[in-house]
N, C-alpha and C. Protein backbone atom coordinates (compact mmCIF):
# COMPACT_ATOMS: atom_id res chain seq x y z
N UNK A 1 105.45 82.91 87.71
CA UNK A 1 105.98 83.70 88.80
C UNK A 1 106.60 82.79 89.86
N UNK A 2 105.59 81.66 90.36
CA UNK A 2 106.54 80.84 91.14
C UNK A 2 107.92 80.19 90.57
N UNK A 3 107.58 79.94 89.53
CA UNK A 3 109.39 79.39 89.26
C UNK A 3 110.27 80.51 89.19
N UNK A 4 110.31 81.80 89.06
CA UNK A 4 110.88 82.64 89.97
C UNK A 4 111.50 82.23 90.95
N UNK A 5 110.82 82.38 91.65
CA UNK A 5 111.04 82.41 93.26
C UNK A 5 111.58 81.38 93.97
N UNK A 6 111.24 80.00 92.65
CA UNK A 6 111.99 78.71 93.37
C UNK A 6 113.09 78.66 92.43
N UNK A 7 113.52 79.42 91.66
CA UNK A 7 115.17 79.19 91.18
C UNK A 7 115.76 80.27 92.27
N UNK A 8 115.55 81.25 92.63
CA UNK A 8 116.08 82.17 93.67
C UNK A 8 116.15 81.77 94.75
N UNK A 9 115.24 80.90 95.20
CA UNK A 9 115.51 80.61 96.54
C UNK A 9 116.38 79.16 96.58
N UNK A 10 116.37 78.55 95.09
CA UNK A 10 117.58 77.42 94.98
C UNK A 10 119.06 78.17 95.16
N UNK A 11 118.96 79.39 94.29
CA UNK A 11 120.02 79.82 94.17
C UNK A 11 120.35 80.59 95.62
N UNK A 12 119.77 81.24 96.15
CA UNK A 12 120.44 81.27 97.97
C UNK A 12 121.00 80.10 98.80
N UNK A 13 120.20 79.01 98.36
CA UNK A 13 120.54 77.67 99.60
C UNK A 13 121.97 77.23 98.48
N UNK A 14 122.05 77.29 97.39
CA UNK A 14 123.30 76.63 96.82
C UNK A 14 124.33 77.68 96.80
N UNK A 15 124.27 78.95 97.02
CA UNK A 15 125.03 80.17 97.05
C UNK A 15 126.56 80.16 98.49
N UNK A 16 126.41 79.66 99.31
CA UNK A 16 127.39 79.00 100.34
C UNK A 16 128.44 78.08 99.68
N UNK A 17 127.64 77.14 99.02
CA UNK A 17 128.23 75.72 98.63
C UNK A 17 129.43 76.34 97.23
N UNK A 18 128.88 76.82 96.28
CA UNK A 18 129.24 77.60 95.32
C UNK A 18 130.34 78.10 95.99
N UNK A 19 130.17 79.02 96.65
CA UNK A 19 131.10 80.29 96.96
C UNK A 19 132.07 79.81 97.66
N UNK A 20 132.12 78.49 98.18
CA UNK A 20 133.41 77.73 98.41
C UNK A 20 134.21 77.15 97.45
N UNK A 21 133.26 77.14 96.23
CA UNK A 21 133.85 75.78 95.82
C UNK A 21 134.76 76.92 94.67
N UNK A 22 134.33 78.14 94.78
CA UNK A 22 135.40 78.89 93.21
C UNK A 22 136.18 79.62 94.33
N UNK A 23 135.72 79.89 95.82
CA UNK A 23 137.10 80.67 96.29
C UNK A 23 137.22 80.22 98.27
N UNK A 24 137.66 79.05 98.28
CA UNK A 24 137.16 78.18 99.65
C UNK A 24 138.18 79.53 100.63
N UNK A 25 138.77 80.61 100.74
CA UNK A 25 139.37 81.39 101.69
C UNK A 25 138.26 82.53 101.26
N UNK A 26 137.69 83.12 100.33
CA UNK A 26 136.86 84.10 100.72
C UNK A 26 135.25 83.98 101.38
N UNK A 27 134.91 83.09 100.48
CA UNK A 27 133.68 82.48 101.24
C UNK A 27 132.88 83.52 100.81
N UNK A 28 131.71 83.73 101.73
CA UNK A 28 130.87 84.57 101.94
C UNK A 28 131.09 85.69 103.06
N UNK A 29 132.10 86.12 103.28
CA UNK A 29 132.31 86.96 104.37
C UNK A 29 131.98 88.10 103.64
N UNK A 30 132.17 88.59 102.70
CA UNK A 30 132.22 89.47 101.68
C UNK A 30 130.85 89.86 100.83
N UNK A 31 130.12 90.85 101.05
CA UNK A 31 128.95 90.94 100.42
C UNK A 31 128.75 92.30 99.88
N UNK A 32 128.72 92.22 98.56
CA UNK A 32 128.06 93.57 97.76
C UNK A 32 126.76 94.08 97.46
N UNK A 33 126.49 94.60 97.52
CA UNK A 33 125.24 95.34 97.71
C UNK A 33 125.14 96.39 96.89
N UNK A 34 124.23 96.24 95.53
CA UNK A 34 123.81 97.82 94.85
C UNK A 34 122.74 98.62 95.59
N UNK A 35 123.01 99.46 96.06
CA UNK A 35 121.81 99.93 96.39
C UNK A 35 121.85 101.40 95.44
N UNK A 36 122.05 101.74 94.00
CA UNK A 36 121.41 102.72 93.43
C UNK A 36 119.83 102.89 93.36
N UNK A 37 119.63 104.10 92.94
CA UNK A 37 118.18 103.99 93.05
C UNK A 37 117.70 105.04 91.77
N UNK A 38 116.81 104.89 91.19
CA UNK A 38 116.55 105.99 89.68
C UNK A 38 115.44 106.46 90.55
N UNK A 39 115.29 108.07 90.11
CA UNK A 39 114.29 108.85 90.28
C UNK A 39 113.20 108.17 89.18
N UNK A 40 111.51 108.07 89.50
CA UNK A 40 110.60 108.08 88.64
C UNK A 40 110.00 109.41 88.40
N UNK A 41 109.80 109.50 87.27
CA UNK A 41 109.41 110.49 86.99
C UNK A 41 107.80 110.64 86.94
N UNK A 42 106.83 110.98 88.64
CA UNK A 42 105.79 110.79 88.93
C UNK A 42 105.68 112.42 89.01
N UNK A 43 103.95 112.65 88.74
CA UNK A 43 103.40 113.84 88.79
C UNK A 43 102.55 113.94 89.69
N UNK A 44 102.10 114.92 90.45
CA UNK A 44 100.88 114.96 91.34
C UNK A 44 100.20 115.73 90.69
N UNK A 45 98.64 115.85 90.88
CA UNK A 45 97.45 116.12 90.18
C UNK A 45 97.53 117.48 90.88
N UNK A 46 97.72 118.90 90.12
CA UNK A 46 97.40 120.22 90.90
C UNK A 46 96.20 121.00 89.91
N UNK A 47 95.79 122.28 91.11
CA UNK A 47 95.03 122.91 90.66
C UNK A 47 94.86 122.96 89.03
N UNK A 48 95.69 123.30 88.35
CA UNK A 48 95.87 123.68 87.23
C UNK A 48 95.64 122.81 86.44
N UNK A 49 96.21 121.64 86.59
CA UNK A 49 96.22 120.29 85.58
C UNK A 49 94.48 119.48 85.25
N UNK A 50 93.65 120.44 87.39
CA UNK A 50 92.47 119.01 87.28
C UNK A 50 91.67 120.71 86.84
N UNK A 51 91.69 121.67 86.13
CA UNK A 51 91.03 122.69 85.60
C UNK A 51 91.27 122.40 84.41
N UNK A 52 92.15 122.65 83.80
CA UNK A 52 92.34 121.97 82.41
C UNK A 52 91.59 120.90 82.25
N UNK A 53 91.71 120.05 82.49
CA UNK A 53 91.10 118.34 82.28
C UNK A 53 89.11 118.92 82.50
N UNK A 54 89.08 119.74 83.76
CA UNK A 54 87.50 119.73 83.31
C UNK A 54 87.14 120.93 82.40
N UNK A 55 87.97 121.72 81.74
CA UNK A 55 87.49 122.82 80.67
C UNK A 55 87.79 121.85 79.66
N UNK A 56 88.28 120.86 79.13
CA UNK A 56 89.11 120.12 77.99
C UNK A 56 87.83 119.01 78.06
N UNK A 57 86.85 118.53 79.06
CA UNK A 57 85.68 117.71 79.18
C UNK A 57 84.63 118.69 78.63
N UNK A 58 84.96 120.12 78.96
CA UNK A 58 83.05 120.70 78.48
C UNK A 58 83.33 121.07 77.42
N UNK A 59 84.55 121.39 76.86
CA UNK A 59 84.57 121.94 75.61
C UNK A 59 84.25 120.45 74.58
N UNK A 60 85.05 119.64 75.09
CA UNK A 60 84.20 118.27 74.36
C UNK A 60 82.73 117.87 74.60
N UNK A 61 82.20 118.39 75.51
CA UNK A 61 80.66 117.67 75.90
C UNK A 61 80.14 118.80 74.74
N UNK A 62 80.57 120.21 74.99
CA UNK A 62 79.72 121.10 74.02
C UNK A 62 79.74 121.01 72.67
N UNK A 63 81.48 119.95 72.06
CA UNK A 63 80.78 120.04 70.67
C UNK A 63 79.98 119.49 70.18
N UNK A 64 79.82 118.20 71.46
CA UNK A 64 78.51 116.84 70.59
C UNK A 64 76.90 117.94 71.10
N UNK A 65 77.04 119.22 72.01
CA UNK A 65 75.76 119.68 72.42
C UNK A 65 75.00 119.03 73.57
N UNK A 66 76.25 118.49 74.60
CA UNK A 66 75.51 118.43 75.25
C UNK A 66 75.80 119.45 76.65
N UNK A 67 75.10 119.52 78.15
CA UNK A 67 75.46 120.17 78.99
C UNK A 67 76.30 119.57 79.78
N UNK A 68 77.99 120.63 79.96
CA UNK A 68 78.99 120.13 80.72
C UNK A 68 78.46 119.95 81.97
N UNK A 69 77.70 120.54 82.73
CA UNK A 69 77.29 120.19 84.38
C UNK A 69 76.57 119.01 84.33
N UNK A 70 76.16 118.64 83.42
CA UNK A 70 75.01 117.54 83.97
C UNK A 70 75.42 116.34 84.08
């Protein structure tokens, strides 16, 4: 992970020097920026989902015989 971070941060401090040397009139004045962003596709836990999950636990506790409350 750190060598990550130390080729990136090589590549910022040499990113000036560079950017003269393939276009010495544009320079760095000029900066692009992606900022897209993807939806994740996250769920929140509702009524319905945490009822299921504990009828889907007793119906499994009851086939080994044992008691879902306990």
């Amino acid at each position: 992970m750190r060598a990550k971070y130390k080729v990136i941060s090589q590549l910022i401090f040499l990113a000036p020097t560079l950017a003269e040397q393939l276009n010495p009139r544009h320079s760095l004045y000029h900066v692009s920026v992606d900022s897209t962003t993807q939806e994740k596709n996250i769920t929140h836990p509702t009524d319905a989902k945490l009822h299921k999950k504990i009828v889907d636990q007793c119906v499994k506790k009851a086939k080994k015989g044992k008691n879902c409350f306990a």
